[in-house]
C-alpha atoms as a PDB file:
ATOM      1  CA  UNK A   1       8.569 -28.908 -34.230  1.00  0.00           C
ATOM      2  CA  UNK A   2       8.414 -26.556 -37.547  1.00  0.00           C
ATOM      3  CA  UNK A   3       5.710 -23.942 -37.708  1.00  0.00           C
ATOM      4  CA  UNK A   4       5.047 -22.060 -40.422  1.00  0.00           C
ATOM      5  CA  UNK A   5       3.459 -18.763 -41.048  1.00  0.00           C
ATOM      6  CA  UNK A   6       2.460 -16.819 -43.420  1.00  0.00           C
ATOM      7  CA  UNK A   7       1.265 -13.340 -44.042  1.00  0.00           C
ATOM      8  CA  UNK A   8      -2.486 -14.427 -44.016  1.00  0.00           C
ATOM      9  CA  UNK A   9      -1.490 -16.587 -41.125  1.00  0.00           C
ATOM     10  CA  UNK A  10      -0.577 -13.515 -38.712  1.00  0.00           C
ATOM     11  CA  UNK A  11      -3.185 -11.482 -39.710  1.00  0.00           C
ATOM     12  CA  UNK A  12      -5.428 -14.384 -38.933  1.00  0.00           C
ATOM     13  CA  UNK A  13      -4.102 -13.920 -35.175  1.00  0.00           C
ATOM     14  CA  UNK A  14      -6.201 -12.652 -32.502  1.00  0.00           C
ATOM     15  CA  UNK A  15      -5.138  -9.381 -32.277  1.00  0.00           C
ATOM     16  CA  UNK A  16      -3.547  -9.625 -28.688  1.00  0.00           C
ATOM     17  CA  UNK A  17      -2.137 -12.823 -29.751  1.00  0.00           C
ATOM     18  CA  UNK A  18      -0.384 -11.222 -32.923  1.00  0.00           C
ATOM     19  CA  UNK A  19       0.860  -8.217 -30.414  1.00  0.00           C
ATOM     20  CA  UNK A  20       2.353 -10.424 -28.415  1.00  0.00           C
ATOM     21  CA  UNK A  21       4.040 -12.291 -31.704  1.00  0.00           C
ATOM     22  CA  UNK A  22       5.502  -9.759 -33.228  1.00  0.00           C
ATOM     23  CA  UNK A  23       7.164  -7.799 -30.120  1.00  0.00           C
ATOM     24  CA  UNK A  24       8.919 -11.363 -29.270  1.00  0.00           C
ATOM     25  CA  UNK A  25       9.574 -11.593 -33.320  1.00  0.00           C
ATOM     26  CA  UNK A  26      12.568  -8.335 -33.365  1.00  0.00           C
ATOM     27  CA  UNK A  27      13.938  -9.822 -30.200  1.00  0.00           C
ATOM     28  CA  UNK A  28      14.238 -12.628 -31.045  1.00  0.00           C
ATOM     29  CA  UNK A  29      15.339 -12.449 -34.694  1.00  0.00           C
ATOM     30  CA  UNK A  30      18.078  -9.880 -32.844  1.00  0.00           C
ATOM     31  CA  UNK A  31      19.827 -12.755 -30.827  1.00  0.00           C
ATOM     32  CA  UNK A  32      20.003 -15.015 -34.118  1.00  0.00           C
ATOM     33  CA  UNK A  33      21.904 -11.824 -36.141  1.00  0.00           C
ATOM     34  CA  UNK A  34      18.939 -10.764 -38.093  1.00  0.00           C
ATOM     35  CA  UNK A  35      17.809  -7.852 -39.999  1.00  0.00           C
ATOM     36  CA  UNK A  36      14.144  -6.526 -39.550  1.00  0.00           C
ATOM     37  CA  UNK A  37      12.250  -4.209 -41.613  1.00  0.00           C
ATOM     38  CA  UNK A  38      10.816  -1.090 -39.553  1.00  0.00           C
ATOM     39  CA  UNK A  39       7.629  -1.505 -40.763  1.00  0.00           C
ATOM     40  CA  UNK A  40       7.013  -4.903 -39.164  1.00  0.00           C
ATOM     41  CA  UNK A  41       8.298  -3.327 -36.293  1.00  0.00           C
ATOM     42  CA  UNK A  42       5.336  -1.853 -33.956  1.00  0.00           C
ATOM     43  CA  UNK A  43       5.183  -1.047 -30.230  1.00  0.00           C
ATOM     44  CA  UNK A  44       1.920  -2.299 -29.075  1.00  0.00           C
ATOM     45  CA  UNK A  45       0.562  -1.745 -25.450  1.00  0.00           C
ATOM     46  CA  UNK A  46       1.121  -4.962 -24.563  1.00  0.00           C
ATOM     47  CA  UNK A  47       2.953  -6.639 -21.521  1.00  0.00           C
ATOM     48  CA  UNK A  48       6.190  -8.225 -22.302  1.00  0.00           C
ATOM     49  CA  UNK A  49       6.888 -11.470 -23.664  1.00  0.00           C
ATOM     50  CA  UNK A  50       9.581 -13.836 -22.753  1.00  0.00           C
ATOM     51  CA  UNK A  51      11.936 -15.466 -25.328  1.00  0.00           C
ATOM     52  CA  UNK A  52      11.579 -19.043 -23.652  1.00  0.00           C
ATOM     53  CA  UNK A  53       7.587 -18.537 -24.305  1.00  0.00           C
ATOM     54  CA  UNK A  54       7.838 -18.605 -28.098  1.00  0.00           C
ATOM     55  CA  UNK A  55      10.569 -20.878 -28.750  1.00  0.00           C
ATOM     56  CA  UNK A  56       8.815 -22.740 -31.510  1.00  0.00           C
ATOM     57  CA  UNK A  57      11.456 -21.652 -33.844  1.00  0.00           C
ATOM     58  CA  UNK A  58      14.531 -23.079 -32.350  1.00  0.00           C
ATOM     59  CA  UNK A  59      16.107 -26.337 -32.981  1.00  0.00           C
ATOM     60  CA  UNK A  60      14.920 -26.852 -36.289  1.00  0.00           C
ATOM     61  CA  UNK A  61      17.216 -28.938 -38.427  1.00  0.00           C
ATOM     62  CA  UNK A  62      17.844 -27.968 -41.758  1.00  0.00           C
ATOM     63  CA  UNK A  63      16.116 -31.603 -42.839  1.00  0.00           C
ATOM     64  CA  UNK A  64      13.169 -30.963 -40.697  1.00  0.00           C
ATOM     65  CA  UNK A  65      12.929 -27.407 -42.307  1.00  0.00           C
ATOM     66  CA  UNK A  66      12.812 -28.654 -45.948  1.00  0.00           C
ATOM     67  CA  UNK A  67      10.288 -31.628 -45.331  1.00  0.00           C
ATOM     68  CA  UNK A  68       7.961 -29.571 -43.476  1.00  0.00           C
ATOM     69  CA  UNK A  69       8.026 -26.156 -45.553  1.00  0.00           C
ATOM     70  CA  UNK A  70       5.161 -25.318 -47.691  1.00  0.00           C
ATOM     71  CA  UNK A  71       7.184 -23.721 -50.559  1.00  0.00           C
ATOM     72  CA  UNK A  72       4.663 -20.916 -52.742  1.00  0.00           C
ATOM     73  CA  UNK A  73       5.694 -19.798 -55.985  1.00  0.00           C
ATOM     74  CA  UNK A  74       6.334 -16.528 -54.433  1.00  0.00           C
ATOM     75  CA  UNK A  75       9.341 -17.713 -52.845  1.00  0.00           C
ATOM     76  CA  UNK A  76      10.808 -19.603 -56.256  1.00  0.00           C
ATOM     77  CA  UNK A  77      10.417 -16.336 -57.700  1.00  0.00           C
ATOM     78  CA  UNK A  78      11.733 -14.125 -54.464  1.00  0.00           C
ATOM     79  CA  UNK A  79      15.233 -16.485 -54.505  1.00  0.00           C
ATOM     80  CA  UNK A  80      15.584 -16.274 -58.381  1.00  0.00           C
ATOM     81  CA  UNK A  81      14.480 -19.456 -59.195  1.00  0.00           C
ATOM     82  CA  UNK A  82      12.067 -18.148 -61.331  1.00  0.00           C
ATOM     83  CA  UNK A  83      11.181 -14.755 -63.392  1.00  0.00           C
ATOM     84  CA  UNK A  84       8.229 -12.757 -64.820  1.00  0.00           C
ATOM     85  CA  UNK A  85       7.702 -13.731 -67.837  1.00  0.00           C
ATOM     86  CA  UNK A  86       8.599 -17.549 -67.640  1.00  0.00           C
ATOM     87  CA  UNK A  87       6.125 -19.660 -69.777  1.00  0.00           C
ATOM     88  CA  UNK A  88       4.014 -22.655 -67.400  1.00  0.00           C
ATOM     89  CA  UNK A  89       2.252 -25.139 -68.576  1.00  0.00           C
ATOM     90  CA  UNK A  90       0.257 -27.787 -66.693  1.00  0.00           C
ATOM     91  CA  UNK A  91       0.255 -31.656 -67.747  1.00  0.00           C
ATOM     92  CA  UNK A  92      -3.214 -33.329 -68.018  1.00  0.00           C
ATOM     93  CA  UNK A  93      -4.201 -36.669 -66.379  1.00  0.00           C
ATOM     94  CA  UNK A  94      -4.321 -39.376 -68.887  1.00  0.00           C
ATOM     95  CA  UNK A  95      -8.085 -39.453 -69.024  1.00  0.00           C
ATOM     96  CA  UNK A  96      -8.025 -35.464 -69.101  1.00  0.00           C
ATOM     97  CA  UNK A  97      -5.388 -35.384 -71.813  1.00  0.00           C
ATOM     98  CA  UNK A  98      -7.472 -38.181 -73.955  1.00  0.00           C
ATOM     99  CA  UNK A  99     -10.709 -36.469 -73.812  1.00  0.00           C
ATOM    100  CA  UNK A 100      -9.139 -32.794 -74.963  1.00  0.00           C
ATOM    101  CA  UNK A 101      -6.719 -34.798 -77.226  1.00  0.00           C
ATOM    102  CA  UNK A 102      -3.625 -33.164 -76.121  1.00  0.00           C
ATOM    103  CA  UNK A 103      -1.082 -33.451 -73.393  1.00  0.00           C
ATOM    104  CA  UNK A 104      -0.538 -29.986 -71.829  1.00  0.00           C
ATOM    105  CA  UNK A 105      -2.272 -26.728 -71.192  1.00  0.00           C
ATOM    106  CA  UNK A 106       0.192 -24.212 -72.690  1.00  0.00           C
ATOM    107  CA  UNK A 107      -0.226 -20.745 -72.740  1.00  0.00           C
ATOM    108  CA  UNK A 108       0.745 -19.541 -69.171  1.00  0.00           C
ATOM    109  CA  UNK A 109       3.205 -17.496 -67.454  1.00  0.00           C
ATOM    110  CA  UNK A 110       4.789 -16.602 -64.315  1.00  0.00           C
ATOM    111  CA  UNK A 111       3.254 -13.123 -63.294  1.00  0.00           C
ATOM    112  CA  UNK A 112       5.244  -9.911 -61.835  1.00  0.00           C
ATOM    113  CA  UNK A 113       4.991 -11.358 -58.278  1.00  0.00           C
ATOM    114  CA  UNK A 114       6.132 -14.724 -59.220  1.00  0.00           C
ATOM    115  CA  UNK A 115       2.492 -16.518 -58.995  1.00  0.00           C
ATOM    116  CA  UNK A 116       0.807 -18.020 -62.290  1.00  0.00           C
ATOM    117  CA  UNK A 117      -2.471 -16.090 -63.004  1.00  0.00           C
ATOM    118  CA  UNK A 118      -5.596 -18.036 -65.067  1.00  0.00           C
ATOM    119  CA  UNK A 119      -8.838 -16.424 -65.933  1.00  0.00           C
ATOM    120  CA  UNK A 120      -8.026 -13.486 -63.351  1.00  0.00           C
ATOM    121  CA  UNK A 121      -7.644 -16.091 -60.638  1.00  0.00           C
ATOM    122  CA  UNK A 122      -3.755 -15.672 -58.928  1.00  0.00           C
ATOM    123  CA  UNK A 123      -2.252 -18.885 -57.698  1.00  0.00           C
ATOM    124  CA  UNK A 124       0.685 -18.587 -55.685  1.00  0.00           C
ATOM    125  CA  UNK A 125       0.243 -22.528 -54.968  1.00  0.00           C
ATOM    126  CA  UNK A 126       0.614 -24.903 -57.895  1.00  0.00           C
ATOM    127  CA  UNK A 127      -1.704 -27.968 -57.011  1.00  0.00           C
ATOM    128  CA  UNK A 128      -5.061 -25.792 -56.357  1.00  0.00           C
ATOM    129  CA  UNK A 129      -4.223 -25.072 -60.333  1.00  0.00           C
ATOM    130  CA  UNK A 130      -3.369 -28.091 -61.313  1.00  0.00           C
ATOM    131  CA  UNK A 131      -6.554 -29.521 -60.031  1.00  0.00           C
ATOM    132  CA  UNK A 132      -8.300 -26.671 -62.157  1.00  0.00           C
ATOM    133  CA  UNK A 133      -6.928 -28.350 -65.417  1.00  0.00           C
ATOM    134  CA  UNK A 134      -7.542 -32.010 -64.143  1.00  0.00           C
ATOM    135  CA  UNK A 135     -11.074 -31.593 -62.551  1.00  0.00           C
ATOM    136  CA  UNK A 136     -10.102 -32.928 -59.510  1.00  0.00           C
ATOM    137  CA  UNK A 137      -6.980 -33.332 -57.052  1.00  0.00           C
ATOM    138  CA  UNK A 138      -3.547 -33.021 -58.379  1.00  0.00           C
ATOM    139  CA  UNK A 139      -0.222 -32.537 -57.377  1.00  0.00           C
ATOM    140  CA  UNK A 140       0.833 -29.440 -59.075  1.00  0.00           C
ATOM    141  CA  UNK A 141       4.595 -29.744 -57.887  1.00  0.00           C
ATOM    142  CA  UNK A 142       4.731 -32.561 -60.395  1.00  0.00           C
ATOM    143  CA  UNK A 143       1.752 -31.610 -62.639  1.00  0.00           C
ATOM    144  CA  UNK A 144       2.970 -27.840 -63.533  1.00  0.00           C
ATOM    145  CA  UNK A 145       6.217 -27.116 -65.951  1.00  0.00           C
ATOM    146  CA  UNK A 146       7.980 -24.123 -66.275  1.00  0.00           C
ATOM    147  CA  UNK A 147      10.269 -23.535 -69.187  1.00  0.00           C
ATOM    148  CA  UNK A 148      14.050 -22.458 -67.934  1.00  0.00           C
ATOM    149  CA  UNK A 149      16.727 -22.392 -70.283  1.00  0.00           C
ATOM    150  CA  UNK A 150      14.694 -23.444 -72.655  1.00  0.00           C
ATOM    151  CA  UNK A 151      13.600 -27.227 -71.242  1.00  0.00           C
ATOM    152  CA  UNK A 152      10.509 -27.622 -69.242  1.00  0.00           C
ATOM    153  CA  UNK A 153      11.387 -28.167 -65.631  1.00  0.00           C
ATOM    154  CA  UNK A 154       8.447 -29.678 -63.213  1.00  0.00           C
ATOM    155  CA  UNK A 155       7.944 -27.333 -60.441  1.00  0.00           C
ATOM    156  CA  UNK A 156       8.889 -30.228 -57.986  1.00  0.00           C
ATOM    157  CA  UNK A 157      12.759 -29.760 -59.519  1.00  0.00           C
ATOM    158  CA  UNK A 158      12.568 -26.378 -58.956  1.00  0.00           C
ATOM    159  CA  UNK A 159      11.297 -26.721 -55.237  1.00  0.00           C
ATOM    160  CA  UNK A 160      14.083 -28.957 -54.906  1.00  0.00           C
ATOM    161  CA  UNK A 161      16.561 -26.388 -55.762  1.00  0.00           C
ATOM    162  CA  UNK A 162      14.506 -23.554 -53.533  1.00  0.00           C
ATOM    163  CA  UNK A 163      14.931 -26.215 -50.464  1.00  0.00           C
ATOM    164  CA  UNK A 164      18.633 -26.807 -51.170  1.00  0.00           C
ATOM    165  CA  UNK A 165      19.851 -23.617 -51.255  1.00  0.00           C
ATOM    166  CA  UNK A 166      17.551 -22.305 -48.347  1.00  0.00           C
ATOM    167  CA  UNK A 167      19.781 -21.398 -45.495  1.00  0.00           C
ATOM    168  CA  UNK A 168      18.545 -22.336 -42.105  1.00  0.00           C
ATOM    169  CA  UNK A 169      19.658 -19.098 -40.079  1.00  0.00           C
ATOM    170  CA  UNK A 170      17.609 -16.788 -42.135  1.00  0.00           C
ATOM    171  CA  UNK A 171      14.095 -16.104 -41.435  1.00  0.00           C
ATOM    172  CA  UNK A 172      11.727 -14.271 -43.778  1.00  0.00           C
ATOM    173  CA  UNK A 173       9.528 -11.658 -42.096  1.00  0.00           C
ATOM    174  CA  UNK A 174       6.405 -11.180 -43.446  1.00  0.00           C
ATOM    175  CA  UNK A 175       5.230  -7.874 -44.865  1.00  0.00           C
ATOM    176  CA  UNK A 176       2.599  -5.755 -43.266  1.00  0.00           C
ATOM    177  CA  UNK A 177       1.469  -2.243 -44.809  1.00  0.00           C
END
């Protein structure tokens, strides 16, 4: 089993539950040759917590990893994949793309922190934007294009590659101020 969490998932915790998380987190990420950032690093009053009572992490495969993942465009841009700057531009449905007589929404780009911003809105996942465009559910992994090397690229490709390259024994620790 492959769970996933995210900044806003951890802060989400109950607080004791979150305690208990992130003492286990340096120990554990310790035994698997990690690095840890002191700030995530805190020394709660909080009893002890075994390694074999959060072993949700462990005996992941690589496969299992990839399928299961919910890839933001945070972490395209964090791994390279993508760069500030980088023009987007999100495909219409057919009946979309017939009423505003054109094919694409151009005009966008891939913000400082990697997410596409619209109107003031920040999207770090494609499909809730996507959906803005379409007026209605749509994949924005296939839906959203970002120009690299000068040829559009759907953001699916580029997932792809993020997925590929991602190497099973590291673990990205969230940030907390």
């Amino acid at each position: 089993m492959y769970i996933h969490l995210n900044d806003s998932d951890i802060s989400q915790m109950p607080e004791s539950l979150r305690h208990l998380f992130l003492e286990w987190l340096p120990e554990h990420l310790k035994t698997k040759n990690f690095s840890l950032s002191q700030r995530l690093v805190q020394k709660p009053s909080q009893p002890e917590v075994s390694s074999k009572q959060l072993q949700i992490f462990d005996n992941i495969t690589q496969e299992e990893n990839a399928e299961n993942s919910h890839v933001r465009l945070s972490q395209l841009f964090d791994a390279g994949i993508t760069r500030k700057g980088m023009s987007v531009r999100v495909k219409l449905k057919r009946g979309v793309a017939k009423k505003l007589q054109r094919d694409y929404i151009d005009g966008l780009e891939i913000s400082a922190t990697g997410t596409i911003v619209y109107n003031g809105e920040e999207f770090d996942k494609p499909s809730p934007l996507a959906a803005k465009f379409n007026g209605g559910a749509a994949n924005g992994w296939e839906y959203i294009e970002v120009k690299k090397d000068n040829q559009w690229i759907r953001l699916e490709e580029l997932r792809q590659i993020w997925r590929s390259s991602y190497d099973q024994d590291r673990f990205t620790v969230p940030n907390f101020h």
